[in-house]
N, C-alpha and C. Protein backbone atom coordinates (compact mmCIF):
# COMPACT_ATOMS: atom_id res chain seq x y z
N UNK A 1 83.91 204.30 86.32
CA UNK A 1 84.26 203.26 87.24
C UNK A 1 85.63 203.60 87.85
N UNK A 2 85.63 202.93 89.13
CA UNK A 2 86.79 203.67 90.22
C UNK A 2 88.20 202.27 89.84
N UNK A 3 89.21 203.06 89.90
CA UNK A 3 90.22 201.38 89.85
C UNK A 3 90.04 200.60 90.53
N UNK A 4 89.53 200.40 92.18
CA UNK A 4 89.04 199.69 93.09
C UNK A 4 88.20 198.88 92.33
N UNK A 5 87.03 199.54 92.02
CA UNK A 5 85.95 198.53 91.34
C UNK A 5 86.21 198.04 89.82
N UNK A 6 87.46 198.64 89.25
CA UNK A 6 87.45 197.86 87.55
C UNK A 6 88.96 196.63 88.51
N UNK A 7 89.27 196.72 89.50
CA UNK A 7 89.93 195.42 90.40
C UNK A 7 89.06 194.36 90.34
N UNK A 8 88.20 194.78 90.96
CA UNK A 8 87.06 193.93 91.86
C UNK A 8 86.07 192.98 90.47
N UNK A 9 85.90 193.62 89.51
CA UNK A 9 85.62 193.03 88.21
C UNK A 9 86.50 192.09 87.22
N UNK A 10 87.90 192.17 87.35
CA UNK A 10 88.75 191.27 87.02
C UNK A 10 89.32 190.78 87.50
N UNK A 11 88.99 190.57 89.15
CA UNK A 11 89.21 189.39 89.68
C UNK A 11 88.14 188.55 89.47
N UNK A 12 86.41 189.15 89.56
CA UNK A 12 85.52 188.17 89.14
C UNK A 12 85.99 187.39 87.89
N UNK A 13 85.96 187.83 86.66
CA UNK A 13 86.40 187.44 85.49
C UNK A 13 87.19 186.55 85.34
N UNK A 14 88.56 186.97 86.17
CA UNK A 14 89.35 186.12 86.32
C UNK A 14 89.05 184.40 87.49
N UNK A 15 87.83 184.59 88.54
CA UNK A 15 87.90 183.32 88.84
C UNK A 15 86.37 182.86 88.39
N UNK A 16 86.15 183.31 87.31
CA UNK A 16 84.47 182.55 87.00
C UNK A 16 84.71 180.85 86.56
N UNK A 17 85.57 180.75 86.37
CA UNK A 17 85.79 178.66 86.34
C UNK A 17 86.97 178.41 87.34
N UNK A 18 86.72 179.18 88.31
CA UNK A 18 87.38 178.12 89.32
C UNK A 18 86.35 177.83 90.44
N UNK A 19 86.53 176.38 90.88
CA UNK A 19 85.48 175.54 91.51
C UNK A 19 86.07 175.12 93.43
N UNK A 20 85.47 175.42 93.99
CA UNK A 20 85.66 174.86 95.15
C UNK A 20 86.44 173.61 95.32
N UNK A 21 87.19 173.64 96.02
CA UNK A 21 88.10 172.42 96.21
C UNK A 21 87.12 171.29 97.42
N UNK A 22 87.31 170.00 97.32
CA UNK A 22 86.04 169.34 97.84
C UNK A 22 86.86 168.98 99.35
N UNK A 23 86.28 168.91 99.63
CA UNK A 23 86.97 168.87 101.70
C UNK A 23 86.65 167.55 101.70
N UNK A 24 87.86 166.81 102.64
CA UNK A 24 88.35 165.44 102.81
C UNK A 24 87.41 165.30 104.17
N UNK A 25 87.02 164.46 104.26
CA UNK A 25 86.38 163.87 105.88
C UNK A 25 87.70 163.50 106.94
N UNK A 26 88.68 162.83 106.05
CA UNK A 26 89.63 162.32 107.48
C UNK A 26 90.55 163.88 107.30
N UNK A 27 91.10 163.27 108.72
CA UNK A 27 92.20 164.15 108.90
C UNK A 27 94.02 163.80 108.39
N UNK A 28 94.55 163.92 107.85
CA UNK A 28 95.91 163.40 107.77
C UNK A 28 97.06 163.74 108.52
N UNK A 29 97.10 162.81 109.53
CA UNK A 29 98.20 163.04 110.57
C UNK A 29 99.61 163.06 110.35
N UNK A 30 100.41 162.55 109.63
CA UNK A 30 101.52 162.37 108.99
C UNK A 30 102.02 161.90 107.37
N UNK A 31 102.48 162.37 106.96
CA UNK A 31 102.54 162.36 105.72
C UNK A 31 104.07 161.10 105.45
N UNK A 32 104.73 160.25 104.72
CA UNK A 32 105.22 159.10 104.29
C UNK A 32 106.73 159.88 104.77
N UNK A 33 106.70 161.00 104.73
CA UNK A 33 107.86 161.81 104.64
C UNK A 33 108.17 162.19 106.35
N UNK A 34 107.02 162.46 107.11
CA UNK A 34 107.37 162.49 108.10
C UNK A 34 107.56 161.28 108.95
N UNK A 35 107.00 160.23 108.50
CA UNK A 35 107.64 158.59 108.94
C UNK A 35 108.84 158.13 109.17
N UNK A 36 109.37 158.57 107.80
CA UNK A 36 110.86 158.52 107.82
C UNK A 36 111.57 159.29 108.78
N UNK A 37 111.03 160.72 108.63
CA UNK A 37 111.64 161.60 110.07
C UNK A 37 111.82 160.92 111.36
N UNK A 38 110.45 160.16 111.42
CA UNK A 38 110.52 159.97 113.38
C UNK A 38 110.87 158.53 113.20
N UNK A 39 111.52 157.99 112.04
CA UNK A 39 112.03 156.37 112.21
C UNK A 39 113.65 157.14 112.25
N UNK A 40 114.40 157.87 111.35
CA UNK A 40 115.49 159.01 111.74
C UNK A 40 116.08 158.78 113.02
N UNK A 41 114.35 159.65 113.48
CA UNK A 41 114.82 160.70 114.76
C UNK A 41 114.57 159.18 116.31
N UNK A 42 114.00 157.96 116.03
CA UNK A 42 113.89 157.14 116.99
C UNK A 42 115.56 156.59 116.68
N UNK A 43 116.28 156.25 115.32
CA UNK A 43 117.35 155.61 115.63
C UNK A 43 118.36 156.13 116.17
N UNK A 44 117.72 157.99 116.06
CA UNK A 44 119.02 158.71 117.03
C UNK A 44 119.02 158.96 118.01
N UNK A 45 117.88 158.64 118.83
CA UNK A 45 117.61 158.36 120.11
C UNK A 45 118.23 157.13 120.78
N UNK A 46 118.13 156.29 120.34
CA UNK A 46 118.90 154.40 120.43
C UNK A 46 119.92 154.45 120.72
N UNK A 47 120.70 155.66 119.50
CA UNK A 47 121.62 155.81 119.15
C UNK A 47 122.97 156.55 120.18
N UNK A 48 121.79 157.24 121.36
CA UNK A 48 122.73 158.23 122.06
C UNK A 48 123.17 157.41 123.18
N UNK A 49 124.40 157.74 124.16
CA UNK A 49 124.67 157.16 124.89
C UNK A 49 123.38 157.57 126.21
N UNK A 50 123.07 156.04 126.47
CA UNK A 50 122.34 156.50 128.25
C UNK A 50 123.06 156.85 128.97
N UNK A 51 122.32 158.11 130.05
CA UNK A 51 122.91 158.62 130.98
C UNK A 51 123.47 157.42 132.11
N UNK A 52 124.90 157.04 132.45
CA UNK A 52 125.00 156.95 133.86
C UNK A 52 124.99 157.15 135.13
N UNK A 53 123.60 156.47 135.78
CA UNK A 53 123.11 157.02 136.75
C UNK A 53 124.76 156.16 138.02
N UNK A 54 125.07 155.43 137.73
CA UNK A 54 126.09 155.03 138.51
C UNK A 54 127.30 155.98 138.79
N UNK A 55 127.12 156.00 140.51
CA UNK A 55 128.34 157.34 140.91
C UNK A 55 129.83 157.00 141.15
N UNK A 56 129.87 155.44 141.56
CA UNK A 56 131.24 155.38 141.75
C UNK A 56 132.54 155.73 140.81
N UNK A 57 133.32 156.15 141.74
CA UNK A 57 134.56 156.10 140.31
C UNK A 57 135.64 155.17 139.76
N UNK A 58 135.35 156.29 138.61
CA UNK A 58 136.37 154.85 137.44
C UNK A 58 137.89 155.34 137.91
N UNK A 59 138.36 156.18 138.43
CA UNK A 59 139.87 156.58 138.12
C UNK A 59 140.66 156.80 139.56
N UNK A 60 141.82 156.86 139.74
CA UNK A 60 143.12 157.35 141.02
C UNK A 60 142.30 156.29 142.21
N UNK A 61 142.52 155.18 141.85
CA UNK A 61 141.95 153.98 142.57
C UNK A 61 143.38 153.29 143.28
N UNK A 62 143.79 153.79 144.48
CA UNK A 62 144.92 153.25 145.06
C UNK A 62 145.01 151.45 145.35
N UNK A 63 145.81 150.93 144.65
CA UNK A 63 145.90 149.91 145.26
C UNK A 63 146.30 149.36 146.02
N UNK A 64 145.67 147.96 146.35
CA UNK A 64 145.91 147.03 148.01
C UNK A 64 147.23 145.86 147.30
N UNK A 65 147.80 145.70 148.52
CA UNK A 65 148.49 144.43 148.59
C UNK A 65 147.28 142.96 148.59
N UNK A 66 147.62 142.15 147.76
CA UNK A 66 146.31 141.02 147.58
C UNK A 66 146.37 140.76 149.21
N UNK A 67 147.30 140.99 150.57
CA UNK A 67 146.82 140.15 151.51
C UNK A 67 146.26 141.15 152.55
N UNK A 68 146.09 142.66 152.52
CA UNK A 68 145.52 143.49 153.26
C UNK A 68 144.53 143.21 153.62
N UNK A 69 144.16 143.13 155.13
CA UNK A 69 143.13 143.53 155.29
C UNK A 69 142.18 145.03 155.24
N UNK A 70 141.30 144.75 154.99
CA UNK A 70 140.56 146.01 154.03
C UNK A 70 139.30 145.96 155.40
N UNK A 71 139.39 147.16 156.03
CA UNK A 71 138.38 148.00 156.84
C UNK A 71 138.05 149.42 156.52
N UNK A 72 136.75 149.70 157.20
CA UNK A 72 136.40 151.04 157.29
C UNK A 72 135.04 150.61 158.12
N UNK A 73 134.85 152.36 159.02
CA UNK A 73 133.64 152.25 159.52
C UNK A 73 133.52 153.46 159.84
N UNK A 74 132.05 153.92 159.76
CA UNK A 74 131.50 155.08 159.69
C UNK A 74 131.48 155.85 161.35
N UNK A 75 131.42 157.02 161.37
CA UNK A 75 131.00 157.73 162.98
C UNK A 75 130.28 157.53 163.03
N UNK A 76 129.83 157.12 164.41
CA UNK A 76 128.55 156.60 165.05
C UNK A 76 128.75 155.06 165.17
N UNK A 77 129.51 154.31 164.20
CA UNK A 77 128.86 152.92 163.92
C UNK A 77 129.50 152.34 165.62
N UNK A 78 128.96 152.10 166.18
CA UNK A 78 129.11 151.07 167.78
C UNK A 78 130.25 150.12 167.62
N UNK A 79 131.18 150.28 167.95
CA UNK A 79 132.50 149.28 168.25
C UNK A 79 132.09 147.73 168.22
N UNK A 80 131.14 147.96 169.37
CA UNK A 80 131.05 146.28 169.51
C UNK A 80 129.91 145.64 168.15
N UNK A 81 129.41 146.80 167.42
CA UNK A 81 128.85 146.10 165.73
C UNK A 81 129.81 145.82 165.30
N UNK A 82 130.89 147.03 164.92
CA UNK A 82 131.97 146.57 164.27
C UNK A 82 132.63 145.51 164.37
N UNK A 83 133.11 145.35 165.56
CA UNK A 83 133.80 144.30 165.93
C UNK A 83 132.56 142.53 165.83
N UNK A 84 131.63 142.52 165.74
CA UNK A 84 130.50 141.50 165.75
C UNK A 84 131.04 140.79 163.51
N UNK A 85 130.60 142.18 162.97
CA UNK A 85 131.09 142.29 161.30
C UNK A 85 131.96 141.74 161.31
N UNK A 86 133.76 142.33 162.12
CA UNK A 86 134.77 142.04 161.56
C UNK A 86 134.87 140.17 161.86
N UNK A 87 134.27 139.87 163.55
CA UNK A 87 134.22 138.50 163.68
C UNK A 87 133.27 137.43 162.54
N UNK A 88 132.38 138.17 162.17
CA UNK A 88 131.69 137.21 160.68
C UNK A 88 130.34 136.71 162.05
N UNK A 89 129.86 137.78 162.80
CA UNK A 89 128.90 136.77 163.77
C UNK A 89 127.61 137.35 163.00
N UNK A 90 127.52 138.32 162.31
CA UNK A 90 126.11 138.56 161.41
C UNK A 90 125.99 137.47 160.55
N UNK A 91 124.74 137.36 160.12
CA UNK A 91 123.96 136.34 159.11
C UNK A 91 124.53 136.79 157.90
N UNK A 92 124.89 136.57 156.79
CA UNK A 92 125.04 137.35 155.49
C UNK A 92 123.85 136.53 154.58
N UNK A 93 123.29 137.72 154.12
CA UNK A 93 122.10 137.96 154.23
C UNK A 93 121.92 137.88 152.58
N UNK A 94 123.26 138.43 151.47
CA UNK A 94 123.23 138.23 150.35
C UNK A 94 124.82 138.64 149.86
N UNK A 95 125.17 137.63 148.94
CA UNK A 95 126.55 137.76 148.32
C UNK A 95 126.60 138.21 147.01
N UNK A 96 127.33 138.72 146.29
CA UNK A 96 128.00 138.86 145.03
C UNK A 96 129.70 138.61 145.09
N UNK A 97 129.49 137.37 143.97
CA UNK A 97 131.01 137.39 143.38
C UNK A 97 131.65 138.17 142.36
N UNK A 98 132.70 138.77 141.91
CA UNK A 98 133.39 139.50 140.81
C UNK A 98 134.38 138.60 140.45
N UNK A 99 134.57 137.42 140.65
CA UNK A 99 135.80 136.47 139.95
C UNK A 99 135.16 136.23 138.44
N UNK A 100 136.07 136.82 137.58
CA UNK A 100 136.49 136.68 136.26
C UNK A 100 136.06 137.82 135.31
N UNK A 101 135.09 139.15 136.50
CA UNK A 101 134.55 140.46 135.54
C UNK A 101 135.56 141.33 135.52
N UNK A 102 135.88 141.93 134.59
CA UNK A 102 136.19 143.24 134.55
C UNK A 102 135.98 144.24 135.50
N UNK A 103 137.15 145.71 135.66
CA UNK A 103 136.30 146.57 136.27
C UNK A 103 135.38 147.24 136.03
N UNK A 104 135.04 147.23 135.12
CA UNK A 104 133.98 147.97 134.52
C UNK A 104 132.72 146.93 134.91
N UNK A 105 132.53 145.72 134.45
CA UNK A 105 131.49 144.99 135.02
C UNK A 105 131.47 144.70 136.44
N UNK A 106 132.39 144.78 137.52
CA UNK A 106 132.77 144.90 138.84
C UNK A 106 131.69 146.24 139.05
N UNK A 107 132.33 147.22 138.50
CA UNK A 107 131.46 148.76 139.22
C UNK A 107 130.12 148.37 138.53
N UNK A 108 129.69 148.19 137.83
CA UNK A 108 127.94 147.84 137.13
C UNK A 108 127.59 146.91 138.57
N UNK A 109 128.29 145.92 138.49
CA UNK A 109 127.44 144.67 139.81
C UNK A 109 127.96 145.10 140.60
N UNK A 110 128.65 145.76 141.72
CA UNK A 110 128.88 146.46 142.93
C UNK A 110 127.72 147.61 142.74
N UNK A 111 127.42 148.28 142.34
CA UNK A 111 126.83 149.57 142.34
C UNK A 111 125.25 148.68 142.69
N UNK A 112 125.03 147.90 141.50
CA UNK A 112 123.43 147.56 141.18
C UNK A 112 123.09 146.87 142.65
N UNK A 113 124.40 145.77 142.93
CA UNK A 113 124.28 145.50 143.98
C UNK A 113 123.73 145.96 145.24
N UNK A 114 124.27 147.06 145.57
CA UNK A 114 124.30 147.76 147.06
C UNK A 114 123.29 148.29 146.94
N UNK A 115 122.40 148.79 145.62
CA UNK A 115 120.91 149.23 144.97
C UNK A 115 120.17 148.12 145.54
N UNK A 116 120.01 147.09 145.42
CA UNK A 116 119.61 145.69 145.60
C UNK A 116 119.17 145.47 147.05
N UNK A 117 120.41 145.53 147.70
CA UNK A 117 120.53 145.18 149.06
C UNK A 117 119.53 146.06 149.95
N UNK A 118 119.64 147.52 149.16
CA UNK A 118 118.90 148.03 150.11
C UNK A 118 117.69 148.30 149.73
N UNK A 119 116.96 147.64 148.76
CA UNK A 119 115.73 147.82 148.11
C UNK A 119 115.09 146.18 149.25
N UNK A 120 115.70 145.56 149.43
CA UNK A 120 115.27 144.08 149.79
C UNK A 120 115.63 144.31 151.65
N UNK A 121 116.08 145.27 152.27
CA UNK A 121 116.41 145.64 153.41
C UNK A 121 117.19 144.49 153.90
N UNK A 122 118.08 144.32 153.67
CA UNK A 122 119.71 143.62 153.38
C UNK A 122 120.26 144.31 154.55
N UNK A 123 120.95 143.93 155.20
CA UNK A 123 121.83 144.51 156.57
C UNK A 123 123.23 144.15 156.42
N UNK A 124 123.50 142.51 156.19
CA UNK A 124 124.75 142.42 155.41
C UNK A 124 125.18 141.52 154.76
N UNK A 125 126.16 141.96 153.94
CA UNK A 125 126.36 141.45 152.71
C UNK A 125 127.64 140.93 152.83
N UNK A 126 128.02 140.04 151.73
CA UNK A 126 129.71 139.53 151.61
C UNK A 126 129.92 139.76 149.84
N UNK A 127 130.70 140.79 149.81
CA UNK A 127 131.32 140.64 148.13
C UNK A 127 132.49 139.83 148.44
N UNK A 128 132.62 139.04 147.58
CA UNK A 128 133.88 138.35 147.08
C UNK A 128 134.48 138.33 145.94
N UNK A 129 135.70 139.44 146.32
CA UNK A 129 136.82 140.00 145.21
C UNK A 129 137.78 139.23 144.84
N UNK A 130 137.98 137.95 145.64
CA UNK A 130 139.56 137.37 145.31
C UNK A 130 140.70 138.42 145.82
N UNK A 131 141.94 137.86 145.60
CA UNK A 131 143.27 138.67 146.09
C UNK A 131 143.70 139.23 144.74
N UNK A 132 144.07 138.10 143.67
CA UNK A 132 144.35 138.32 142.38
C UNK A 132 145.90 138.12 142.39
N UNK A 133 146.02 137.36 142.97
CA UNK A 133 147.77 136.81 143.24
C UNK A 133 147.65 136.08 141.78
N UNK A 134 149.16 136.74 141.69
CA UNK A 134 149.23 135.84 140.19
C UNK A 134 149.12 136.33 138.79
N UNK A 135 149.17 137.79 139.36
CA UNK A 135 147.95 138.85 137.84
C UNK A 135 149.23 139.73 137.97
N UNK A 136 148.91 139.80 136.89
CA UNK A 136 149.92 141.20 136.41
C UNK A 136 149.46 142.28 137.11
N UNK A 137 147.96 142.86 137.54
CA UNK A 137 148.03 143.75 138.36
C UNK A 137 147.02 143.12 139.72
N UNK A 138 147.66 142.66 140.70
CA UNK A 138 147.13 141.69 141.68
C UNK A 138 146.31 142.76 142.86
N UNK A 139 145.37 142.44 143.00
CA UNK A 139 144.30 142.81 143.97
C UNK A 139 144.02 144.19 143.07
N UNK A 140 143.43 144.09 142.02
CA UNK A 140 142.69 144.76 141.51
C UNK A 140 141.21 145.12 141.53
N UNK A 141 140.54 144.03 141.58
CA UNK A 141 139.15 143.85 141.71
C UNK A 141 139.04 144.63 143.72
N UNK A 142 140.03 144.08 144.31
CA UNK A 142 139.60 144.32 146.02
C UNK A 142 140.35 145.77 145.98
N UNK A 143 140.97 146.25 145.12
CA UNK A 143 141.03 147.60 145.52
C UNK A 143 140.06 148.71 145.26
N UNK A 144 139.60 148.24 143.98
CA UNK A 144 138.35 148.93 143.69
C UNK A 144 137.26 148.77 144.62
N UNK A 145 137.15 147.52 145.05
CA UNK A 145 135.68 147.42 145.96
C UNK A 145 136.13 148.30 147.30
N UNK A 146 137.37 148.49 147.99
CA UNK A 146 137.94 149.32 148.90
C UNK A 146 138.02 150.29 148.77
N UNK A 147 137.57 151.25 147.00
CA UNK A 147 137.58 152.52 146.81
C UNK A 147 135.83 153.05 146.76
N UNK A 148 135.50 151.73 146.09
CA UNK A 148 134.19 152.40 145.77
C UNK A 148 132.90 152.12 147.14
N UNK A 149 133.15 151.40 147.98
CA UNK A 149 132.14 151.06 149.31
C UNK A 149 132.00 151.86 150.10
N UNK A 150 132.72 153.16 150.52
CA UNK A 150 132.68 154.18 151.17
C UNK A 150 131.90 155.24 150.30
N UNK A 151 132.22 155.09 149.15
CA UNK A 151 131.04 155.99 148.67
C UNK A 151 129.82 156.16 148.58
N UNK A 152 129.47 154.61 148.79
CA UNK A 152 127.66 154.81 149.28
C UNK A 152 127.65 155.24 150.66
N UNK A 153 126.62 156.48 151.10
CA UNK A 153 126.64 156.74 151.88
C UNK A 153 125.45 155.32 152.66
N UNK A 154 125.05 154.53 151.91
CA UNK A 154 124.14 153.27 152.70
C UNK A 154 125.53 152.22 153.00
N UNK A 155 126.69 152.46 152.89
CA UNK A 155 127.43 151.36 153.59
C UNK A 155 128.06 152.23 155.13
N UNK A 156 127.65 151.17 156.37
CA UNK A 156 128.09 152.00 157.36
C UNK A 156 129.47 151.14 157.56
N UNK A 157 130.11 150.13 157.48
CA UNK A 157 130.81 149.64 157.67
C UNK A 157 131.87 148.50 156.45
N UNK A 158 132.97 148.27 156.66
CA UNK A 158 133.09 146.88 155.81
C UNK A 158 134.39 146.47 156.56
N UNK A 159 134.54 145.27 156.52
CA UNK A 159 135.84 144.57 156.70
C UNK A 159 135.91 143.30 156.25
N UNK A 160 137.24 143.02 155.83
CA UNK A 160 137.94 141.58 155.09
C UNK A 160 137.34 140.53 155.84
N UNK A 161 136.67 139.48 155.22
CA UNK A 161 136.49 138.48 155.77
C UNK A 161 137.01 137.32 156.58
N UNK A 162 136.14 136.56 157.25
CA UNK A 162 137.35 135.76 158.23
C UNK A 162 137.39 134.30 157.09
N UNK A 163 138.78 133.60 157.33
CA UNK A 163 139.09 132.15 156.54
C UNK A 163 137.68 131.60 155.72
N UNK A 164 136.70 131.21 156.70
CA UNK A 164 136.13 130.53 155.79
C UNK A 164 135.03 131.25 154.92
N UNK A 165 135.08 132.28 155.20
CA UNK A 165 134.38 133.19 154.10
C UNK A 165 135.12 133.46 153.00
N UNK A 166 136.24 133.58 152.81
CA UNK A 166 136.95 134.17 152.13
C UNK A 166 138.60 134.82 152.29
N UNK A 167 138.77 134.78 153.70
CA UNK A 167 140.03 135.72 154.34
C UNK A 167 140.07 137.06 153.27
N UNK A 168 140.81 137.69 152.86
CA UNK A 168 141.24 139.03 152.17
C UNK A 168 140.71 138.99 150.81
N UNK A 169 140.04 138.26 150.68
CA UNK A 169 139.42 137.72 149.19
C UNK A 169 138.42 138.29 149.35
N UNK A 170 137.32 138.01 150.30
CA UNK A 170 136.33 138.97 150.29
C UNK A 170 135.87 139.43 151.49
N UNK A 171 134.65 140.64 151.73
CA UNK A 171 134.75 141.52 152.39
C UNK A 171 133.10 141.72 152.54
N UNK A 172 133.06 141.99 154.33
CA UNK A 172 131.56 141.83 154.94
C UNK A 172 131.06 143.19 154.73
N UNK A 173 130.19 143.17 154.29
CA UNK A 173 129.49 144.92 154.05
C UNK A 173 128.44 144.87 155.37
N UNK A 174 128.57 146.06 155.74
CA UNK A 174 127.31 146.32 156.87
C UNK A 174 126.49 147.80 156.09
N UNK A 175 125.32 147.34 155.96
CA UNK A 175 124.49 148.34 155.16
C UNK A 175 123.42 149.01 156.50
N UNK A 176 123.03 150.39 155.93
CA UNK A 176 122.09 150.83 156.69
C UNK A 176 120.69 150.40 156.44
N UNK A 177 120.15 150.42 157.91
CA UNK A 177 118.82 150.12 158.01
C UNK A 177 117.67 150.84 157.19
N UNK A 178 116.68 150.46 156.19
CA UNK A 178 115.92 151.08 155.64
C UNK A 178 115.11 151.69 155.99
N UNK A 179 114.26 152.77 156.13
CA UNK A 179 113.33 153.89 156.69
C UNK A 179 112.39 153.21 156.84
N UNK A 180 111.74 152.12 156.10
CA UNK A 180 110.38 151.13 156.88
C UNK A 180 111.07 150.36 157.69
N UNK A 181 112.52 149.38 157.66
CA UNK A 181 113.07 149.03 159.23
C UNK A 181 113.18 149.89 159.89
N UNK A 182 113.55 151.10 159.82
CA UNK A 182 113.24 151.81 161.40
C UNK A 182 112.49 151.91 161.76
N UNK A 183 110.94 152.23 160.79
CA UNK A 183 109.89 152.53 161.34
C UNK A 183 109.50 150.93 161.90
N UNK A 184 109.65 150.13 161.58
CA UNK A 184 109.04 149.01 162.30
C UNK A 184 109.78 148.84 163.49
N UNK A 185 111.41 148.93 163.56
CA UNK A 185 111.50 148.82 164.98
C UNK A 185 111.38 149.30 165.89
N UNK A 186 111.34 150.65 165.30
CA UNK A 186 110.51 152.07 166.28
C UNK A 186 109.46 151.53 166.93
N UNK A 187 108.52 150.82 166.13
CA UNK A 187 107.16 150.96 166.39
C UNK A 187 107.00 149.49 167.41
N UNK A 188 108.19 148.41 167.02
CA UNK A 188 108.02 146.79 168.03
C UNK A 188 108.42 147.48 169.31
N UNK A 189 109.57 148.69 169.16
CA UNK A 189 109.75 149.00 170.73
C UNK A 189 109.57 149.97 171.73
N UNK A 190 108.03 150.47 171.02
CA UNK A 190 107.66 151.88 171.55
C UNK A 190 105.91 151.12 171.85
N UNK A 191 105.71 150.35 171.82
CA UNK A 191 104.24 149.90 171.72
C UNK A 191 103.86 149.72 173.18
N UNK A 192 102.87 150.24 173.65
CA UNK A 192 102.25 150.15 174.95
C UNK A 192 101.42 149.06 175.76
């Protein structure tokens, strides 16, 4: 006999009482141990900071005198709009106040805001910042809204409000027209 085959004989020997192991019908998807893993791995998910999709900035935010008036307006925007805004002859269409938030809750509701406005095709708006006379750091809230409104490129315009809106307290936003308002007014003034 060859060593190959006196192998091949004591491995028989060696498994003559061992028995087939009996096969389970279900399948076992996770074991008690991996539960714990993905209860782990969900609280470190919870756990991470969400991304901020919000662009304005937090920092080198020049400040206003509480009684400035606060303008800007984009190239292109038509004088006599501007001047219609700065008189308060638009409808305001939707407001947000910031009296008593933080800046940090200021930039959350300014940001979500101007998100808002132009999801609902909003044309213009009035934030009202207050002056902040009286504060240890006064016109805080209106300097920020004077830093961060030029950064949406959907604000074409803004200026300080007139007396009974607010005077320097708060400030008329002129937002751009939404791509289904153009297409509709395209379409009321091109029709045959």
């Amino acid at each position: 006999m060859t060593s190959k085959q006196a192998d091949t004989v004591d491995f028989f020997q060696a498994m003559h009482d061992v028995k087939p192991i009996a096969a389970d019908d279900r399948v076992l998807l996770a074991s008690p141990a991996d539960k714990l893993n993905a209860v782990r791995r969900r609280e470190a998910a919870v756990a991470e900071p969400v991304s901020d999709s919000n662009f304005l900035s937090e920092y080198h935010i020049e400040l206003q005198d509480p009684n400035t008036v606060l303008e800007f307006k984009r190239d292109g925007v038509q004088h006599g709009v501007y001047r219609s805004l700065r008189q308060g002859k638009y409808p305001i269409d939707a407001r947000l106040d910031l009296h008593r938030m933080t800046v940090e809750q200021a930039r959350a509701a300014v940001f979500q805001f101007i998100r808002d406005c132009m999801s609902n095709d909003i044309r213009c708006a009035l934030i009202t910042h207050g002056k902040g006379e009286g504060r240890e750091q006064p016109a805080l809230l209106k300097s920020c809204v004077a830093h961060w409104l030029p950064e949406f490129p959907e604000v074409l315009a803004f200026h300080s409000a007139q007396k009974h809106h607010g005077a320097t307290g708060a400030t008329y936003v002129l937002l751009r027209k939404s791509e289904r308002k153009k297409l509709e007014n395209w379409e009321k003034h091109h029709k045959k």
